[in-house]
Every structure is written in structure tokens, then in C-alpha cells.
PDB file of N, CA and C in Angstrom:
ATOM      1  N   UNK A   1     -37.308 131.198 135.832  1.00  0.00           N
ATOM      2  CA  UNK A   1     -38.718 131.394 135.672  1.00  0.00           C
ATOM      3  C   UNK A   1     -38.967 132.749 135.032  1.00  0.00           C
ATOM      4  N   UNK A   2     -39.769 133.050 134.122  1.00  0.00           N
ATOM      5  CA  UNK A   2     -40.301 133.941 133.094  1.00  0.00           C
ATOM      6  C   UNK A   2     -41.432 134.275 133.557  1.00  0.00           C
ATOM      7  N   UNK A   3     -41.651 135.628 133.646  1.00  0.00           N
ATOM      8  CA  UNK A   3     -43.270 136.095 134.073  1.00  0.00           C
ATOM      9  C   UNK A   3     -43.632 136.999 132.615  1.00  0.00           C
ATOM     10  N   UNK A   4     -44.802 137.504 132.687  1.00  0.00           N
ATOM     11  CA  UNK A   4     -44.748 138.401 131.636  1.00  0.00           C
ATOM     12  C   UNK A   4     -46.192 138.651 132.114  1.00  0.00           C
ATOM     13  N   UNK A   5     -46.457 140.132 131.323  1.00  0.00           N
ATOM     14  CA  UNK A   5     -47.934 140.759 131.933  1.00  0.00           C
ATOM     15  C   UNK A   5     -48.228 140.658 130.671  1.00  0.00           C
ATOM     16  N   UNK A   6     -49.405 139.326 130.093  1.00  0.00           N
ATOM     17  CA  UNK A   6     -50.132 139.207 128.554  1.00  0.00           C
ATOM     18  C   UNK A   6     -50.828 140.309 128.552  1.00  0.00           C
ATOM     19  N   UNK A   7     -51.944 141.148 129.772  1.00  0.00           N
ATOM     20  CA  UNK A   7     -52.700 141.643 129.363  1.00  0.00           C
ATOM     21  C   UNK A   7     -52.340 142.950 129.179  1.00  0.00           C
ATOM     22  N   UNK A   8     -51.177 143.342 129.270  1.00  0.00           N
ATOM     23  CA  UNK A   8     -50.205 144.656 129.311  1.00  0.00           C
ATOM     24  C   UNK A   8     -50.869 146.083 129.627  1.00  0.00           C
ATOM     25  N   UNK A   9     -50.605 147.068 129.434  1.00  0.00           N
ATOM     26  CA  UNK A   9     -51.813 148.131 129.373  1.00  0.00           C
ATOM     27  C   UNK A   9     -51.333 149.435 128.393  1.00  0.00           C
ATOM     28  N   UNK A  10     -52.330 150.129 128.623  1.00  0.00           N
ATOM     29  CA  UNK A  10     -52.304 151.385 127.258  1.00  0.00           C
ATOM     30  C   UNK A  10     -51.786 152.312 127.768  1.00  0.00           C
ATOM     31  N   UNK A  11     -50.454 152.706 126.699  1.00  0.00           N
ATOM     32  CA  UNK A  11     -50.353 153.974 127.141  1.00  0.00           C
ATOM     33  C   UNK A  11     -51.063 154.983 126.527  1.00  0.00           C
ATOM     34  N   UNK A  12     -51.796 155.308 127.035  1.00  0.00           N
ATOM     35  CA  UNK A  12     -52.068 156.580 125.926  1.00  0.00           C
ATOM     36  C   UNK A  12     -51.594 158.079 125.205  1.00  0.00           C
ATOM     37  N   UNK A  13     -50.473 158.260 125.918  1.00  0.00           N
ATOM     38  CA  UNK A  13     -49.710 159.542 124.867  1.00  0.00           C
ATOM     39  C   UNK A  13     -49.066 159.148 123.473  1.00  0.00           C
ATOM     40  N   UNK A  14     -48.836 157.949 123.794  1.00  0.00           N
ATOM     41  CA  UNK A  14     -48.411 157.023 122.654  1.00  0.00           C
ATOM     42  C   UNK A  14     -49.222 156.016 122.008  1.00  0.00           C
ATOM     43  N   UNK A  15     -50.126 155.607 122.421  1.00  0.00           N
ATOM     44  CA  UNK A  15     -51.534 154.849 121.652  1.00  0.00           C
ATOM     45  C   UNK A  15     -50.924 153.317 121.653  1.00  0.00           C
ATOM     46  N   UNK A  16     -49.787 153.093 122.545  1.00  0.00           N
ATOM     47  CA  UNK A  16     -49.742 151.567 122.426  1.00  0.00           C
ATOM     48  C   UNK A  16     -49.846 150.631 123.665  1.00  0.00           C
ATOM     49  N   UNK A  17     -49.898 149.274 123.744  1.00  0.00           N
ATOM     50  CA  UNK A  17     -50.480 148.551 124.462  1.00  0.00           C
ATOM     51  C   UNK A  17     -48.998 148.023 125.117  1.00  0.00           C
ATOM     52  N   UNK A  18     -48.212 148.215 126.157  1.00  0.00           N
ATOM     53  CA  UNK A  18     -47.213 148.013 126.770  1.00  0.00           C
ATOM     54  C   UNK A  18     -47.508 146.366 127.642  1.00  0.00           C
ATOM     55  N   UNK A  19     -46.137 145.265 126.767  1.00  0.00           N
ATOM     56  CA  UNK A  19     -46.120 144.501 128.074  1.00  0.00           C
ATOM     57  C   UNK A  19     -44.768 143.912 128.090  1.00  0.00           C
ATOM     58  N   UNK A  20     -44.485 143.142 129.409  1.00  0.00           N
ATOM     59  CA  UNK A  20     -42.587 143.128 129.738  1.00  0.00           C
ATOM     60  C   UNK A  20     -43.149 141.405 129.512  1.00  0.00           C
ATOM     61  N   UNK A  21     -41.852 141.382 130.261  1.00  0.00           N
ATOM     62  CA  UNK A  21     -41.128 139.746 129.987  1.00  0.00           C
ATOM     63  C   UNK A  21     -39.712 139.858 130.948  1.00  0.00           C
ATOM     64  N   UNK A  22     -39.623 138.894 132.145  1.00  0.00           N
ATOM     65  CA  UNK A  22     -38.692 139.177 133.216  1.00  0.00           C
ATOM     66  C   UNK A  22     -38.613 137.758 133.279  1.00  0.00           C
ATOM     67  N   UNK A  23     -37.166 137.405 133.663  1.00  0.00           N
ATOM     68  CA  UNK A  23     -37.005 136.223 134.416  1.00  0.00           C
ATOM     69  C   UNK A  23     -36.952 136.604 136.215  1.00  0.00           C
ATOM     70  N   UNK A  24     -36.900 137.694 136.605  1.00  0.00           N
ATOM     71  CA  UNK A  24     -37.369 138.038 138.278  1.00  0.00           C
ATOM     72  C   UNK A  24     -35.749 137.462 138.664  1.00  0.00           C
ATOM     73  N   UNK A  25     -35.120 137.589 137.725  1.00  0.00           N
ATOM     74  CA  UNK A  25     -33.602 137.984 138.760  1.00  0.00           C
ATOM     75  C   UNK A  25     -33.438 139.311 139.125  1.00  0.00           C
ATOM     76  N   UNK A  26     -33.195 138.801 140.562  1.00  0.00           N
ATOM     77  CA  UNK A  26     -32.249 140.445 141.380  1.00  0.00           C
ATOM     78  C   UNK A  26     -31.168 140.481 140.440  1.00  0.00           C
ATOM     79  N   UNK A  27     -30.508 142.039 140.185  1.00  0.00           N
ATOM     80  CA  UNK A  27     -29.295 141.789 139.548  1.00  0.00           C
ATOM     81  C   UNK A  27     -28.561 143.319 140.525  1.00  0.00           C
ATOM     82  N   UNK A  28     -27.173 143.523 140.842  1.00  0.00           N
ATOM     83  CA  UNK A  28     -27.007 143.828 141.348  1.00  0.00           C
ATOM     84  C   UNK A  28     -25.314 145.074 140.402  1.00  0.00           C
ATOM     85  N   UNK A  29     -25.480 146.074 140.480  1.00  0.00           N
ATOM     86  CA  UNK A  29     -24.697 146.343 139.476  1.00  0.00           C
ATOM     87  C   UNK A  29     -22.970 147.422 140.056  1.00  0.00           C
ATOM     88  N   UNK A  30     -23.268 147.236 141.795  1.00  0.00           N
ATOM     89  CA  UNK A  30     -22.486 147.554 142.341  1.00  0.00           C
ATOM     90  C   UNK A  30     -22.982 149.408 143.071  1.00  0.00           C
ATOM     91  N   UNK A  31     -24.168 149.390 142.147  1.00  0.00           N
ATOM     92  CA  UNK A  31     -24.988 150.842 142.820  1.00  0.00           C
ATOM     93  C   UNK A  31     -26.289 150.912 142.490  1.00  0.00           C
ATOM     94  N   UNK A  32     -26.943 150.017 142.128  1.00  0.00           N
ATOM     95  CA  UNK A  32     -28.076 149.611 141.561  1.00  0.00           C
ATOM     96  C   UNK A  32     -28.707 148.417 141.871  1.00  0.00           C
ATOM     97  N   UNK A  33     -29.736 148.070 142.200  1.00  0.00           N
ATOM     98  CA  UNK A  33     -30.706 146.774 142.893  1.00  0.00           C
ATOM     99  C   UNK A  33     -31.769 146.456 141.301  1.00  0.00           C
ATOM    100  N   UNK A  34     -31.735 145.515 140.187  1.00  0.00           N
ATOM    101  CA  UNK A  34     -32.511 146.083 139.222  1.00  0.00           C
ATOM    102  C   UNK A  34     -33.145 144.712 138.737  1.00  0.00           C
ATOM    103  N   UNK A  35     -34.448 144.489 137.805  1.00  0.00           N
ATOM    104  CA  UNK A  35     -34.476 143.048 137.375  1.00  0.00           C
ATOM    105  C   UNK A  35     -34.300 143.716 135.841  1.00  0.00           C
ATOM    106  N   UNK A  36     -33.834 142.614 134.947  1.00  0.00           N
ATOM    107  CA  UNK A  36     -34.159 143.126 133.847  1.00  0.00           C
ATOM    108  C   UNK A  36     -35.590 142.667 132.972  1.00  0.00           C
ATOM    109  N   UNK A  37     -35.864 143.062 131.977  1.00  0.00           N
ATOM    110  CA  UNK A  37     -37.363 143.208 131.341  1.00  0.00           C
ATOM    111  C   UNK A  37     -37.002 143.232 129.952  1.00  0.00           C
ATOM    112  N   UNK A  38     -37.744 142.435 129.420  1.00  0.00           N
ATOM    113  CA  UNK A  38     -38.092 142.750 127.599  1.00  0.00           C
ATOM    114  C   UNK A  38     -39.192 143.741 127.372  1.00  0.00           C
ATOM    115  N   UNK A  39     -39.161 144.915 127.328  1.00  0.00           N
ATOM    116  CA  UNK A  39     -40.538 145.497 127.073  1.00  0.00           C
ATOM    117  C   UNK A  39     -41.087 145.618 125.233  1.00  0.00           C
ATOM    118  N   UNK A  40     -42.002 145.075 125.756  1.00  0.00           N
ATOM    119  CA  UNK A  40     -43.259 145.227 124.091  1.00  0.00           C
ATOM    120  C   UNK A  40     -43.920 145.971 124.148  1.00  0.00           C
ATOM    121  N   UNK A  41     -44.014 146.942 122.594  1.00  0.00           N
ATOM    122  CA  UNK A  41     -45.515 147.583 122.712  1.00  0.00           C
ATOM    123  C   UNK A  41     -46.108 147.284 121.272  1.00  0.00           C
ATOM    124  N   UNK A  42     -47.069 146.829 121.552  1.00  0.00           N
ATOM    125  CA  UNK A  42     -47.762 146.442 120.534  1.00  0.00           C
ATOM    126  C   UNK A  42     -47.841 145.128 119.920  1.00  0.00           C
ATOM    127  N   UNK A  43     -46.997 144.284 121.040  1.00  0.00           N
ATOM    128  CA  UNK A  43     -46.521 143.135 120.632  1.00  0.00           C
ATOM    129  C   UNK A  43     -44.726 142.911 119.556  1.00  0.00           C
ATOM    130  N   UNK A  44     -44.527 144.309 119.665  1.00  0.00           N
ATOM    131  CA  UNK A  44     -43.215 144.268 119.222  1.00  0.00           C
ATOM    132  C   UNK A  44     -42.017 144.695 120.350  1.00  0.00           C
ATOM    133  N   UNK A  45     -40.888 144.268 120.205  1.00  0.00           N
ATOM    134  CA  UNK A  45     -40.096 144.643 121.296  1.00  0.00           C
ATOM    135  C   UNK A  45     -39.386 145.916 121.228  1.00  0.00           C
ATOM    136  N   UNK A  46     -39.387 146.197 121.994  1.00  0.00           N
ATOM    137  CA  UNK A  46     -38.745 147.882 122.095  1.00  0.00           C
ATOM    138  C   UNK A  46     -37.472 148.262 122.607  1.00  0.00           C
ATOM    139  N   UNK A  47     -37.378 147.219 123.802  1.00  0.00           N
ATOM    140  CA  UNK A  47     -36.024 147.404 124.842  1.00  0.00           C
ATOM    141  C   UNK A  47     -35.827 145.560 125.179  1.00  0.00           C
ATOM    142  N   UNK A  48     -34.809 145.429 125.040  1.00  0.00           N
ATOM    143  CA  UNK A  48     -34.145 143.912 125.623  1.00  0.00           C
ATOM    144  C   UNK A  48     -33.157 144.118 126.324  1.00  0.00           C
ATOM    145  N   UNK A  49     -33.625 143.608 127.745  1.00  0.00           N
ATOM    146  CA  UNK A  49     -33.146 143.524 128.921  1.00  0.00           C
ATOM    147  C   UNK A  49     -32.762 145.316 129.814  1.00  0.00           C
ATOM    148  N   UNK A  50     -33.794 145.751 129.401  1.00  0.00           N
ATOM    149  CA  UNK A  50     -34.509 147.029 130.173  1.00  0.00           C
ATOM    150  C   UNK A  50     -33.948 147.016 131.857  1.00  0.00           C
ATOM    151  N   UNK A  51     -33.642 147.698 132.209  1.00  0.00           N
ATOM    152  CA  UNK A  51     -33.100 148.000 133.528  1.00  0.00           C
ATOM    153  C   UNK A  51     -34.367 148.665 134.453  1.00  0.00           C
ATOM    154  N   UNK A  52     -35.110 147.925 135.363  1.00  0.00           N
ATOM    155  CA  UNK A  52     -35.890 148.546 136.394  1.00  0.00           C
ATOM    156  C   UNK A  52     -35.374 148.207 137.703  1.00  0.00           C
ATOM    157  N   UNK A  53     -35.617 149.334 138.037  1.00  0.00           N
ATOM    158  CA  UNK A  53     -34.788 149.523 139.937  1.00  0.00           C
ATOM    159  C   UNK A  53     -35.832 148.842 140.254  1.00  0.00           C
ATOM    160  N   UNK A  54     -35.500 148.168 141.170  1.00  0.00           N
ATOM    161  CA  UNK A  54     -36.511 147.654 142.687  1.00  0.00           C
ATOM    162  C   UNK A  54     -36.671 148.821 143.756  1.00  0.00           C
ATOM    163  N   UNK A  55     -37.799 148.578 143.816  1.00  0.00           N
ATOM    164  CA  UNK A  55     -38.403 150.189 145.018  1.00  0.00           C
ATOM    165  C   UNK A  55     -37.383 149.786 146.055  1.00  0.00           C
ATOM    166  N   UNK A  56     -37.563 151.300 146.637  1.00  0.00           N
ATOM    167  CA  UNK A  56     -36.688 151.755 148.344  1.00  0.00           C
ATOM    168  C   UNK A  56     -37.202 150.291 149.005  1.00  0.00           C
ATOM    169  N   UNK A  57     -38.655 150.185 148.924  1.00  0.00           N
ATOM    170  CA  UNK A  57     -39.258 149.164 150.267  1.00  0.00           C
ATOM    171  C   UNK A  57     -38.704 148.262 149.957  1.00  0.00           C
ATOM    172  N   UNK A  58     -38.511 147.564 148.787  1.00  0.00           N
ATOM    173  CA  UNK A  58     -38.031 146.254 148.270  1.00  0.00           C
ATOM    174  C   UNK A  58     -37.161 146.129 148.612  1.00  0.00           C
ATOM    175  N   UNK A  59     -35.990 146.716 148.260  1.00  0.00           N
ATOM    176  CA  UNK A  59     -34.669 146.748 148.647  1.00  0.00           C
ATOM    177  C   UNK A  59     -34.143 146.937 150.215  1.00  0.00           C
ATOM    178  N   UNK A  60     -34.938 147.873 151.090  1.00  0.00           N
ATOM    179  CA  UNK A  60     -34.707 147.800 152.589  1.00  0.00           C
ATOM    180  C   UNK A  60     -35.498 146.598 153.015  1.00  0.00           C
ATOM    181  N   UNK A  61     -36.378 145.483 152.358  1.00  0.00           N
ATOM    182  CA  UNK A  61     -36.758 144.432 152.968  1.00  0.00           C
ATOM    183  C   UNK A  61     -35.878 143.509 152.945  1.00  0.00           C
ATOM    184  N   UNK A  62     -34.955 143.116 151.617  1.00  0.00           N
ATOM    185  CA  UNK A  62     -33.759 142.349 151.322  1.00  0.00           C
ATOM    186  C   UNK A  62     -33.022 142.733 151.950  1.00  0.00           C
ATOM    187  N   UNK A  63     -32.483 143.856 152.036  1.00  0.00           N
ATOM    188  CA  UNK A  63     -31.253 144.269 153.393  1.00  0.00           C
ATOM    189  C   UNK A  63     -31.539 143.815 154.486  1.00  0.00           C
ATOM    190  N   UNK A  64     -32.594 143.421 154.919  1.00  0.00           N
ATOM    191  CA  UNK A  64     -33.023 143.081 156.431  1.00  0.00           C
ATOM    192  C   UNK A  64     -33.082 141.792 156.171  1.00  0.00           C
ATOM    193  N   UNK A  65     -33.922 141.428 155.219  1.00  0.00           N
ATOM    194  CA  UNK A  65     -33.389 139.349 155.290  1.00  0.00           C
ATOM    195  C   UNK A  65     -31.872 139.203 154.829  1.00  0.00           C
ATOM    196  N   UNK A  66     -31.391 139.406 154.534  1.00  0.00           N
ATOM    197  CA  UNK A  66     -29.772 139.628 154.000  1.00  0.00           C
ATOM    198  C   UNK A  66     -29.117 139.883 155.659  1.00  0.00           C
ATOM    199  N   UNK A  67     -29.708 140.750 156.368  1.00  0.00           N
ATOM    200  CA  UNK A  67     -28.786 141.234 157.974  1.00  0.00           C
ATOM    201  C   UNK A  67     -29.558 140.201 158.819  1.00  0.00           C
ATOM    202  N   UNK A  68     -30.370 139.376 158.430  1.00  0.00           N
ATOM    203  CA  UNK A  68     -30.750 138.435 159.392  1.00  0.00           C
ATOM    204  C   UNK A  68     -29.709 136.687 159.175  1.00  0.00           C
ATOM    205  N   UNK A  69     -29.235 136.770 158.445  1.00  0.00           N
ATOM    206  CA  UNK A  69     -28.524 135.307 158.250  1.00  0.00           C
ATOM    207  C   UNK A  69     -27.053 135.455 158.844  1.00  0.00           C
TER     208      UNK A  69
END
């Protein structure tokens, strides 16, 4: 499954209109918790398969459903 934010938003130090594209896999890199992302600005792509960490909370919530099975 593919999400993507159409309505993206502005950066403004840079004057362009930022939006991703994720399939919302966990990926796991042996020290890193991350999904990857296509980021666009302007409707052009900039980065393919962009590395974003999943927050502290995110990740200590999965550790806890992960220590519950």
C-alpha cells in the first residue's frame, strides 16, 4: 500500500511545495527503525527511497507489541 501527501506543503526558505510517496514499510537496518519515501518538490523528485526514522514513541510502542507475543 502507497500513501502519499497530494496536498504537500511549502517550504519556504526554498519556495517549493514538498510531497513524499511511502509504501509504510517498517524497514529495519540493524541500528535504525526507518520507512522509506520518494520525496517531491514541485512535483519533481528529489530523493528515491529517502530514509526517515520512526519517532522514539513509535518505536518503544512496537517494542512493546513485539514483547507482548
Amino acid at each position: 500500500m502507497s500513501t502519499s501527501t497530494p496536498e504537500g506543503h511549502l517550504i519556504p526558505g526554498i519556495g517549493v511545495i514538498e510531497t513524499t510517496e511511502s509504501d509504510n514499510i517498517l524497514r529495519w537496518d540493524g541500528d535504525e527503525l526507518y520507512v522509506e519515501q520518494d520525496v517531491y518538490h514541485n512535483g519533481q523528485i528529489v530523493h528515491r527511497k529517502y530514509r526517515r526514522r520512526v519517532t522514539k514513541q513509535v518505536a518503544h510502542a512496537i517494542a512493546r507489541m513485539l514483547a507482548e507475543h
